[in-house]
Protein backbone atom coordinates (compact mmCIF):
# COMPACT_ATOMS: atom_id res chain seq x y z
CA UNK A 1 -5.67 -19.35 43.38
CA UNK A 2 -5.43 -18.82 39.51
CA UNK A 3 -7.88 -15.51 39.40
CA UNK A 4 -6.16 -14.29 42.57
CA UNK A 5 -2.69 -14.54 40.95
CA UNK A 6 -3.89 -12.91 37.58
CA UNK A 7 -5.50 -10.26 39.94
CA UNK A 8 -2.50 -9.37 41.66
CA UNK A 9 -0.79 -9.15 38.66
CA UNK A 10 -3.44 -7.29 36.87
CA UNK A 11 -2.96 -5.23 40.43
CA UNK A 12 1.01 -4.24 39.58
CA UNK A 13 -0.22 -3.43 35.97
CA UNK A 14 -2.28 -0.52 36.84
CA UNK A 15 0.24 2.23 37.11
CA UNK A 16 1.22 1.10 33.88
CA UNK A 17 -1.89 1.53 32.55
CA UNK A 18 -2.98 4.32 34.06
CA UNK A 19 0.15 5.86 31.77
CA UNK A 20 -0.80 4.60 28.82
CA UNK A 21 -4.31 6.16 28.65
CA UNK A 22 -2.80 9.02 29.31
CA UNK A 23 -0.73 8.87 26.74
CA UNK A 24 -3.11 8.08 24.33
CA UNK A 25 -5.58 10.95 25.70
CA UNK A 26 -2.92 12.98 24.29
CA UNK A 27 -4.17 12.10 20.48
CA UNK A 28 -7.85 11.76 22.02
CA UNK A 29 -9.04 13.58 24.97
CA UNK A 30 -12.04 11.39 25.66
CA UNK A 31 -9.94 9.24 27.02
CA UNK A 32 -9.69 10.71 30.14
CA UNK A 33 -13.57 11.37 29.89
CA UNK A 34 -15.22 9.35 32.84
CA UNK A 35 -11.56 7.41 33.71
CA UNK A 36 -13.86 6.33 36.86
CA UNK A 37 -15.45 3.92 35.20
CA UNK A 38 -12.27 2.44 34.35
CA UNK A 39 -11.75 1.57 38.12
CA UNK A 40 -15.49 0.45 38.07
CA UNK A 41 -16.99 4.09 39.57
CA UNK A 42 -20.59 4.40 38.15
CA UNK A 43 -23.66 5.78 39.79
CA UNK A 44 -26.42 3.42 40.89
CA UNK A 45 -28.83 2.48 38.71
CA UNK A 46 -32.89 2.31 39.25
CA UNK A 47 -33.12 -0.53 36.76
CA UNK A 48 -33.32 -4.13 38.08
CA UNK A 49 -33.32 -5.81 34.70
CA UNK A 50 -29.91 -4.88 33.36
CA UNK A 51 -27.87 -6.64 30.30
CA UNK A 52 -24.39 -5.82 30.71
CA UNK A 53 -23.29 -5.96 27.11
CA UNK A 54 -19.37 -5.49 26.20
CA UNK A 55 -18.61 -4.25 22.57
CA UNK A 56 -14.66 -3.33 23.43
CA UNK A 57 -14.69 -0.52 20.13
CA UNK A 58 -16.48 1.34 17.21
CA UNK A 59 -16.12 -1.82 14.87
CA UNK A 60 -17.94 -4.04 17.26
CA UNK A 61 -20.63 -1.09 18.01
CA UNK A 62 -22.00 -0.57 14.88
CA UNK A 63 -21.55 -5.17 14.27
CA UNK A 64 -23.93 -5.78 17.61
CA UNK A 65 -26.17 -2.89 17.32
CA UNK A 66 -29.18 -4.84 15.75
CA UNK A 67 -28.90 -7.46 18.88
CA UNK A 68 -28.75 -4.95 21.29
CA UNK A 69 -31.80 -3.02 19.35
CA UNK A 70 -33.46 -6.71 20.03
CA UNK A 71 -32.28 -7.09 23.79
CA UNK A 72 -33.51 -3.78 24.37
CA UNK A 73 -37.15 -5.03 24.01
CA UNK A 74 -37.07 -6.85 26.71
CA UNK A 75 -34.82 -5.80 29.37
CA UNK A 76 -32.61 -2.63 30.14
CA UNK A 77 -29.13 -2.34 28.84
CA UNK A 78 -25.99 -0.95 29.64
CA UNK A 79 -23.43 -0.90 27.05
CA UNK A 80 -19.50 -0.92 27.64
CA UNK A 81 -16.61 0.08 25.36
CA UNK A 82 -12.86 0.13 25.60
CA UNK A 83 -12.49 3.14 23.43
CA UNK A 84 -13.68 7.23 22.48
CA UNK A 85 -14.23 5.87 19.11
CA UNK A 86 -16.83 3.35 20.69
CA UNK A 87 -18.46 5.54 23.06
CA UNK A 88 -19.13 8.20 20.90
CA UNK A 89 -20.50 6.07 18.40
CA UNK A 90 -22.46 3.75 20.67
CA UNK A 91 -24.21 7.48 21.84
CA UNK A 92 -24.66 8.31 18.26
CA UNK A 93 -26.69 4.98 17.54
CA UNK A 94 -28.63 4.44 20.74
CA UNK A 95 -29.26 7.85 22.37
CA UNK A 96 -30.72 7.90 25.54
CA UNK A 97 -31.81 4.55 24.94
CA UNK A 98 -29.53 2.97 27.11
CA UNK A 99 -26.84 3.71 28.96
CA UNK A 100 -22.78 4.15 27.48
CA UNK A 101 -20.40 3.70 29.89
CA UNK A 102 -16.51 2.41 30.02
CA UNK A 103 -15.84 -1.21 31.23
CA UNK A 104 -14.11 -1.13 34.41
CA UNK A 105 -10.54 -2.84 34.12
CA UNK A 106 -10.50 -6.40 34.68
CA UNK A 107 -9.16 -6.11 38.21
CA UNK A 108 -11.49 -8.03 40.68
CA UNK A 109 -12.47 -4.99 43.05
CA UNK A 110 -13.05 -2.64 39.57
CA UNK A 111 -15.64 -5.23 38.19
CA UNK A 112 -17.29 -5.79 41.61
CA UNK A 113 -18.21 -2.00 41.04
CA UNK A 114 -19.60 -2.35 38.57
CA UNK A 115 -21.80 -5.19 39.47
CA UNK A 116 -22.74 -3.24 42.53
CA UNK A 117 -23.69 -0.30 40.32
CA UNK A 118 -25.77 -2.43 37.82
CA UNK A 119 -26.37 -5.53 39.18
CA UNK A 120 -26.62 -7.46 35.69
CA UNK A 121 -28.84 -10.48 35.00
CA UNK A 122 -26.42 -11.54 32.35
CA UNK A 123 -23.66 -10.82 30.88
CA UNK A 124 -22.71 -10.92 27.01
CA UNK A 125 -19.39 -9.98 25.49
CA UNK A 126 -19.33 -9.19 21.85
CA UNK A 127 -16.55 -11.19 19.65
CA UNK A 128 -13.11 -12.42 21.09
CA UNK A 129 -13.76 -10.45 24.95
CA UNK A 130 -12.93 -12.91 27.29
CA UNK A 131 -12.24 -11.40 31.10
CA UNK A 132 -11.57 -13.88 33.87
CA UNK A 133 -12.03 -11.65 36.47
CA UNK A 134 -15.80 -10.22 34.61
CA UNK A 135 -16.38 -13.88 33.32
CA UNK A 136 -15.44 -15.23 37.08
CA UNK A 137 -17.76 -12.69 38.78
CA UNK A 138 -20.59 -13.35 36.73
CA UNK A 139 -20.69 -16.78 37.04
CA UNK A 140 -20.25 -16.32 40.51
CA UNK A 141 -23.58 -14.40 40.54
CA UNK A 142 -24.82 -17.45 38.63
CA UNK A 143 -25.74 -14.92 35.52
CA UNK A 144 -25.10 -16.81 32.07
CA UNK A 145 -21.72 -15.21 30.25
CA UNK A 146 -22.56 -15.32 26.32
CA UNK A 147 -19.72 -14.52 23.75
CA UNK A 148 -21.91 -13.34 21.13
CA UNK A 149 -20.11 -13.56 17.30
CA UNK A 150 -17.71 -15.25 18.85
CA UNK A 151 -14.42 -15.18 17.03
CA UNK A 152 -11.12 -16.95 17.63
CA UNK A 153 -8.61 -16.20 15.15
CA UNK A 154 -5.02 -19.04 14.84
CA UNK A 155 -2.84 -15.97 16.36
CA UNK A 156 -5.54 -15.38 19.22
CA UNK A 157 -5.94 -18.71 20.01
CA UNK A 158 -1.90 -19.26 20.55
CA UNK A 159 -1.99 -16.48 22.87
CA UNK A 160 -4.07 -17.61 25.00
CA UNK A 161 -2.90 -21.32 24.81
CA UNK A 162 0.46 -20.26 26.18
CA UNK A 163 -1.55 -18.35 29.09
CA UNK A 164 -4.01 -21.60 29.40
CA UNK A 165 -2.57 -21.53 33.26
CA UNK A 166 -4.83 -18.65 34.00
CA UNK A 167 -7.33 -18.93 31.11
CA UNK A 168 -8.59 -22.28 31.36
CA UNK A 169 -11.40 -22.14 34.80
CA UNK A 170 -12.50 -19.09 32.68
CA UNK A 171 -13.02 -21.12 29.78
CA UNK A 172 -15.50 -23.73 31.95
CA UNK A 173 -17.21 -21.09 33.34
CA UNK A 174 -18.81 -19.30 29.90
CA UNK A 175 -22.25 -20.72 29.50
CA UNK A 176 -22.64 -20.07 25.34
CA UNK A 177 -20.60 -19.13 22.73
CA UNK A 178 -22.13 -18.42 19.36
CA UNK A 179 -18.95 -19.16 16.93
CA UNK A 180 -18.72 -17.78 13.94
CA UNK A 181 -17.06 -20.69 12.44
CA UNK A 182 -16.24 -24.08 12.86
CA UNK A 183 -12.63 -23.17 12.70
CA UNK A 184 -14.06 -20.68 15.95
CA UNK A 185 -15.76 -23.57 17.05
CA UNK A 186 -13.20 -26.11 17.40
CA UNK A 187 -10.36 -23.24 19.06
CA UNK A 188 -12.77 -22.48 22.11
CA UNK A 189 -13.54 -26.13 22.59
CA UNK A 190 -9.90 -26.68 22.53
CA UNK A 191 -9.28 -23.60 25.31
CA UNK A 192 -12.08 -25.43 27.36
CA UNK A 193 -15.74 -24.35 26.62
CA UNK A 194 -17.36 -27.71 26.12
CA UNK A 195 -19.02 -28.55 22.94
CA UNK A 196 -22.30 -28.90 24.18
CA UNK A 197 -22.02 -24.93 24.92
CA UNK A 198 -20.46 -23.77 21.23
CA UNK A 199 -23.21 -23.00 18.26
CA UNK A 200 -21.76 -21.83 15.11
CA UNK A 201 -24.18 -19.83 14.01
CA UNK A 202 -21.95 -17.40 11.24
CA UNK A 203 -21.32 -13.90 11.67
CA UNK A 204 -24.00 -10.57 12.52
CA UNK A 205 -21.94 -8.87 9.96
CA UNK A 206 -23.68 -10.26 6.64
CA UNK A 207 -26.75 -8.92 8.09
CA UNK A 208 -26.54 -5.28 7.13
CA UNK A 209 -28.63 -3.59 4.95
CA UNK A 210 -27.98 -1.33 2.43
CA UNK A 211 -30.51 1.86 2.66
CA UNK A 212 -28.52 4.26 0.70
CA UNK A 213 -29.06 5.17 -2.99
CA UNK A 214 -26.30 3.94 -5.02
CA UNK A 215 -27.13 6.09 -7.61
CA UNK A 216 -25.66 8.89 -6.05
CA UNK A 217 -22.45 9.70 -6.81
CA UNK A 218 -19.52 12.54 -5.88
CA UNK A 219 -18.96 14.39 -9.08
CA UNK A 220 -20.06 11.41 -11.31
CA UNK A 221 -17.68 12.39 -14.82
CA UNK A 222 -14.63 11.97 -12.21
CA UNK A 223 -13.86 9.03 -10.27
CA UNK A 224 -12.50 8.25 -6.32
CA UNK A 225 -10.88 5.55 -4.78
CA UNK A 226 -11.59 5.05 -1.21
CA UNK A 227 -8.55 3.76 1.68
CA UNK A 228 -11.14 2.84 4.55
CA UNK A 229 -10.00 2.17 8.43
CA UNK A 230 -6.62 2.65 7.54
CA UNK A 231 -4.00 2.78 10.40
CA UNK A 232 -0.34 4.44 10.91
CA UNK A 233 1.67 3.37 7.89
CA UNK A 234 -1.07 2.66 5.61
CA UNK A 235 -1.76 6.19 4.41
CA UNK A 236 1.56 6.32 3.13
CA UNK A 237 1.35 3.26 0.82
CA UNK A 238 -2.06 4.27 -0.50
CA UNK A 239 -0.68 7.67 -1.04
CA UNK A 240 2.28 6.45 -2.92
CA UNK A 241 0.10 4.42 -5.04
CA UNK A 242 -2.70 7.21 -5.69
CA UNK A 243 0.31 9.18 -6.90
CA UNK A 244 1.59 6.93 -9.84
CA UNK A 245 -2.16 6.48 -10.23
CA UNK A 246 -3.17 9.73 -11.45
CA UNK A 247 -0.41 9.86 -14.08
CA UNK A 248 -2.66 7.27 -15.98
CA UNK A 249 -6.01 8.57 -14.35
CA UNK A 250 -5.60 12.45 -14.32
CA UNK A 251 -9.11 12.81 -12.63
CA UNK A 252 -8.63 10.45 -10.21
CA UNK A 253 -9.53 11.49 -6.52
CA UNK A 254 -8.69 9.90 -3.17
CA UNK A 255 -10.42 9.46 0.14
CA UNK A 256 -8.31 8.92 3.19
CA UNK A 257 -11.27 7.68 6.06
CA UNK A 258 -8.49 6.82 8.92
CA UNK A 259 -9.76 4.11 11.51
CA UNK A 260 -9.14 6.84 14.03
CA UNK A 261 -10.55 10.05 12.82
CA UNK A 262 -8.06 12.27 15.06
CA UNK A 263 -5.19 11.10 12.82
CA UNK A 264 -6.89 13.46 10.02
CA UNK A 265 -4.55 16.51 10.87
CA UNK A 266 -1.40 14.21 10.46
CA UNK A 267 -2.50 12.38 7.27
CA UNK A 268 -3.16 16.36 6.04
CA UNK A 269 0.46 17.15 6.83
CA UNK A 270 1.66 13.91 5.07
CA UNK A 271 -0.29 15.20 1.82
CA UNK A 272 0.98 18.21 1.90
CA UNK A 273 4.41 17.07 1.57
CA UNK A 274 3.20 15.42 -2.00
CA UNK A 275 2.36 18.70 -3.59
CA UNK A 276 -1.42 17.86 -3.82
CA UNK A 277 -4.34 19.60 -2.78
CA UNK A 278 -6.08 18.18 0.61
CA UNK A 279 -9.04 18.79 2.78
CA UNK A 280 -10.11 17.65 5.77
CA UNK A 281 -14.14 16.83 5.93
CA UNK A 282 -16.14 15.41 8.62
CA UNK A 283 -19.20 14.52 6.65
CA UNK A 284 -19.29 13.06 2.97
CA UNK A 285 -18.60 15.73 0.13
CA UNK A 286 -21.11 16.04 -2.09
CA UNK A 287 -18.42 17.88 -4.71
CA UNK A 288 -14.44 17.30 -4.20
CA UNK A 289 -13.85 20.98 -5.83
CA UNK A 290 -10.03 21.16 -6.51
CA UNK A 291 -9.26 18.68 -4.30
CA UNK A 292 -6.99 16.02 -4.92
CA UNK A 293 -7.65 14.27 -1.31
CA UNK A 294 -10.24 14.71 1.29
CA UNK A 295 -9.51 13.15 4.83
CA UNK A 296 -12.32 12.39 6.66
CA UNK A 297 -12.30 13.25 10.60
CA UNK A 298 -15.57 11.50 11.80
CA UNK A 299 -17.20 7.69 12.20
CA UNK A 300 -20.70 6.43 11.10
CA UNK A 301 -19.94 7.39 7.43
CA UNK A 302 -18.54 4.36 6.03
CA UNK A 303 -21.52 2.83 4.22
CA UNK A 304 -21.80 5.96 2.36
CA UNK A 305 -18.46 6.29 1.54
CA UNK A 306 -18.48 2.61 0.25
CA UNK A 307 -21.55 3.47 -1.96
CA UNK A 308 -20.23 6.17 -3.83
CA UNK A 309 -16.55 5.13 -4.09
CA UNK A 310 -15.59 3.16 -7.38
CA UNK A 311 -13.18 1.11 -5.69
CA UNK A 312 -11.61 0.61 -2.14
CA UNK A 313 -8.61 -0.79 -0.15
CA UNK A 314 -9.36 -2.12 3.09
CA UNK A 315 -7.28 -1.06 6.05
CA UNK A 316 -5.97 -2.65 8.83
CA UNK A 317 -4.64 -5.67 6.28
CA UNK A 318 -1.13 -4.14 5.34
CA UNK A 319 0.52 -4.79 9.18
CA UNK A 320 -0.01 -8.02 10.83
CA UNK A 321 -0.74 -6.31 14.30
CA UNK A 322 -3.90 -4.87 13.31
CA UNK A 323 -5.61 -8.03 11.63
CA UNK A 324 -7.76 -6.04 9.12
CA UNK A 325 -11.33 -5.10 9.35
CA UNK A 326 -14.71 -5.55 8.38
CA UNK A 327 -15.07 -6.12 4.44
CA UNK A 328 -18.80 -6.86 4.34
CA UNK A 329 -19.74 -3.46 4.44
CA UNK A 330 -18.09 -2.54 1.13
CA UNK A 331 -19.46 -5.75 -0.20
CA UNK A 332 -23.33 -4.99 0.81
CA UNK A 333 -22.57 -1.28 -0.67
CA UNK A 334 -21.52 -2.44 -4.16
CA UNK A 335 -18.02 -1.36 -3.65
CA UNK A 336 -14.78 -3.62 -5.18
CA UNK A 337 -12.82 -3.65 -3.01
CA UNK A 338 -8.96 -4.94 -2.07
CA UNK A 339 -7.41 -6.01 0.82
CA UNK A 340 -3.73 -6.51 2.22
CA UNK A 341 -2.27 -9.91 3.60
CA UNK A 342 -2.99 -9.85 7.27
CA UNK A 343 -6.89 -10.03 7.70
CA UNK A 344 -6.54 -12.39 10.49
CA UNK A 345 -9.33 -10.90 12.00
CA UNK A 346 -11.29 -12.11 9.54
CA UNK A 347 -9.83 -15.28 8.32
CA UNK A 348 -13.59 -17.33 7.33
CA UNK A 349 -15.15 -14.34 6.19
CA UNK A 350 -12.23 -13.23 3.60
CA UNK A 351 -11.22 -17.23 2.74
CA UNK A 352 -15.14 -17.17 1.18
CA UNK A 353 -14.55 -13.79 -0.61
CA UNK A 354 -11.37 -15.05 -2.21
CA UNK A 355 -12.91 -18.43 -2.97
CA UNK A 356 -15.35 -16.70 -5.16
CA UNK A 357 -13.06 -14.07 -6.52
CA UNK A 358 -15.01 -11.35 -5.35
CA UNK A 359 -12.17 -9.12 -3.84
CA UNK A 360 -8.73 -8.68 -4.20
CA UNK A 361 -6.06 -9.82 -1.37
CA UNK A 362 -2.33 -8.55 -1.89
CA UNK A 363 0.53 -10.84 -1.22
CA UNK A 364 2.28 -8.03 -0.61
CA UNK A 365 1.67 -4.48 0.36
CA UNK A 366 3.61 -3.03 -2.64
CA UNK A 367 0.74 -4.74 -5.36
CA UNK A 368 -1.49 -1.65 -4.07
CA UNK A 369 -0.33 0.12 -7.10
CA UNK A 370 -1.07 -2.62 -9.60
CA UNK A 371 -4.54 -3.98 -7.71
CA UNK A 372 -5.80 -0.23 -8.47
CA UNK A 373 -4.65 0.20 -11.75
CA UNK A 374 -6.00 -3.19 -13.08
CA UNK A 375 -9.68 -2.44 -11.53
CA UNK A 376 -9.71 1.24 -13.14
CA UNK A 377 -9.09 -0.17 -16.14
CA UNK A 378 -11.37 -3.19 -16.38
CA UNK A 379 -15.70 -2.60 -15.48
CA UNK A 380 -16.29 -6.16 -16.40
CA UNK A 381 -14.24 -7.16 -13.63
CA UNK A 382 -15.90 -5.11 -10.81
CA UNK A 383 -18.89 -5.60 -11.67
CA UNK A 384 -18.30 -9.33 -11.54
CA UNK A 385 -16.60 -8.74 -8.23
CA UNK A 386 -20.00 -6.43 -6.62
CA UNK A 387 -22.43 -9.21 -7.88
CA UNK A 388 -19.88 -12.59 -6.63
CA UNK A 389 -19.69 -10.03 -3.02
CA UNK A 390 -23.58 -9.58 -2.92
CA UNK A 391 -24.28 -13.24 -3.36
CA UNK A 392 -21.97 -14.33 -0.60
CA UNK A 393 -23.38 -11.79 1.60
CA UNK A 394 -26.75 -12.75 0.55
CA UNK A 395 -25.88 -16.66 1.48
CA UNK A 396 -25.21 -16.07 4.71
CA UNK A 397 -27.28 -14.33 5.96
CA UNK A 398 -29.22 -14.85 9.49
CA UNK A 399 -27.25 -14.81 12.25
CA UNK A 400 -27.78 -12.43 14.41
CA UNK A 401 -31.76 -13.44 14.71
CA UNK A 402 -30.13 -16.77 15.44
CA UNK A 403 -28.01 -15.22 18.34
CA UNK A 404 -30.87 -12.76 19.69
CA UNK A 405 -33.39 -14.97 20.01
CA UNK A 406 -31.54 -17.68 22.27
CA UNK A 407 -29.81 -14.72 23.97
CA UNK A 408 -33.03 -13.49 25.23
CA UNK A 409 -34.16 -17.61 26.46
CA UNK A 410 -31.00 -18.04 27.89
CA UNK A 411 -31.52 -14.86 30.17
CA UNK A 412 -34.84 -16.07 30.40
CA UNK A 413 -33.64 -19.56 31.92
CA UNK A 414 -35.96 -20.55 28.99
CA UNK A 415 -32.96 -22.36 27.22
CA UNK A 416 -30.09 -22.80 29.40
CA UNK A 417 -29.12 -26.29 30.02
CA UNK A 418 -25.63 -25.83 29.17
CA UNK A 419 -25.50 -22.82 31.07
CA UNK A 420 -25.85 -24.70 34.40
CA UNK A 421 -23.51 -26.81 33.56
CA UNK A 422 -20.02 -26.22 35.45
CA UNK A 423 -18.01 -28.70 33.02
């Protein structure tokens, strides 16, 4: 009764949502590209040994790719996104090494197509994905559901405790959940996945590996400071700051590397109106010329950004609605780096940076300015900051062979007693 009201619901939603990805097509054409799949339209696969595996966008592509490298071993896979930025990124990684598709809406009748296309032998969401109707359709196909680096923020769990009506039978019906905290681990117990079903097991995101020579660096007698996965609003603040900045730090350059590379031609226009000199790149500069600010218009380069930058600010953590984003990246690439308030998101991983005073967090979005200035003026301090960041990331190391190898036994039925258990 619960799934059919949310489907109906779902059901009165989908003009409205229909709109929207129009409208957002608008900024990003690919998101019209394949909008079958969206109302679960895929051609039949071959395979009979498919892993349906759910990473909604490019920040969760590039976090699972080393478990889905592993899955890949053994079975087929096809991989689902949410988003251009995803898709295009999940082709760049894998190739024609499995198949990149769009997840079908949640409506009942979509997912059913896709099962019917696919015909999974389990299913495994990346991160804070839960769908009742994919999660309810699944387990009706008596497939095990796995929420791999499983993630339940305090703001994500409220939101689903005041729709616990239709969440909870979704809850019961996830076989494994491999939290990424205990704070993760205690919020899903608490929405209804029984203990016996939760591992905390830390996050796949300490587990990169730098390959890239930090050596290297982009005109190495002049500095740049780096604004990474920033969002609407953000440029400006990082702007305003780089401005008073280079009073003090006359060679002092600026990277703009927007979460949404399609924003580049906007963030060039908002330059512009500063009187400095702007350029929009989509791979890494080897030489900023006469540039005061390069915008980069492409994804995949953020490790090498990172590497060569002196110092960068974190986007995503100046507006609570976007919950920041991964910081682990800068820290395995020897980057300080500074973050805004809101990293929700990320709330374990950025309370053990700031317990080790490895990073900067702002109280408030207008200490950009003065986090900046007080890094550029003090080595000591970063360099304490890189080598605090590398041991944290070196201490926790090890999840995500932790969360491939019982992935693959619980698809096996090798190691699956919770997931025949209905409680």
């Amino acid at each position: 009764m619960k799934l059919s009201l949310y489907n109906f619901l779902l059901l009165l939603m989908i003009p409205f949502m229909v709109s929207r990805l129009l409208i957002k097509s608008l900024r990003d054409k690919d998101y019209r590209l394949n909008f079958s799949n969206r109302l679960g339209i895929y051609k039949k696969s071959k395979s009979s040994n498919i892993v349906w595996f759910h990473a909604v966008s490019l920040g969760e592509v590039i976090s699972s790719q080393q478990i889905v490298v592993e899955i890949l071993k053994e079975y087929d896979v096809v991989l689902s996104v949410s988003t251009p930025t995803g898709l295009r990124e999940a082709k760049k990684i894998f190739g024609n090494s499995l198949e990149v598709v769009y997840a079908p809406w949640d409506f009942i009748l979509f997912v059913n197509g896709f099962f019917k296309s696919f015909n999974p032998i389990g299913l495994i969401l990346f991160e804070t994905e839960i769908w009742p109707s994919m999660i309810s359709k699944a387990h009706q196909s008596n497939i095990p559901v796995i929420i791999s680096n499983a993630r339940m923020s305090e703001i994500s769990y409220k939101k689903y405790s005041k729709l616990g009506f239709f969440f909870a039978d979704t809850m019961k019906k996830i076989s494994l959940v491999f939290a990424q905290s205990n704070d993760h681990k205690t919020r899903f117990n608490k929405l209804g996945v029984s203990l016996n079903k939760i591992e905390r097991v830390g996050s796949v995101k300490f587990d990169i590996n730098s390959t890239l020579d930090n050596s290297i660096k982009i005109e190495s007698d002049k500095k740049f400071i780096l604004a990474a996965s920033t969002h609407k609003g953000e440029d400006e603040l990082i702007l305003n700051a780089f401005i008073k900045l280079r009073i003090e730090f006359k060679d002092l350059r600026l990277i703009i590397a927007p979460r949404h590379p399609e924003r580049a031609q906007s963030i060039q226009s908002l330059v512009s109106k500063s009187n400095l000199i702007s350029a929009i790149s989509s791979i890494v500069p080897k030489e900023l010329n006469n540039n005061d600010v390069i915008i980069i218009k492409a994804t995949g380069l953020m490790r090498e950004l990172y590497s060569k930058a002196s110092i960068a600010f974190i986007g995503g953590s100046l507006f609570e609605e976007y919950g920041g984003h991964n910081i682990i990246e800068a820290a395995t690439e020897k980057c300080p780096f500074i973050v805004g308030p809101h990293m929700h998101n990320f709330e374990d991983i950025i309370n053990l940076f700031t317990e080790k005073n490895s990073c900067i967090k702002l109280d408030q979005e207008k200490d950009i300015f003065n986090a900046f200035k007080t890094l550029l003026n003090n080595s000591s301090l970063r360099d304490d900051m890189i080598i605090r960041a590398l041991n944290i990331c070196t201490d926790n190391k090890g999840s995500t062979r932790k969360q491939y190898t019982k992935i693959l036994n619980t698809i096996k039925g090798e190691d699956c007693e919770a997931c025949n258990s209905n409680n």
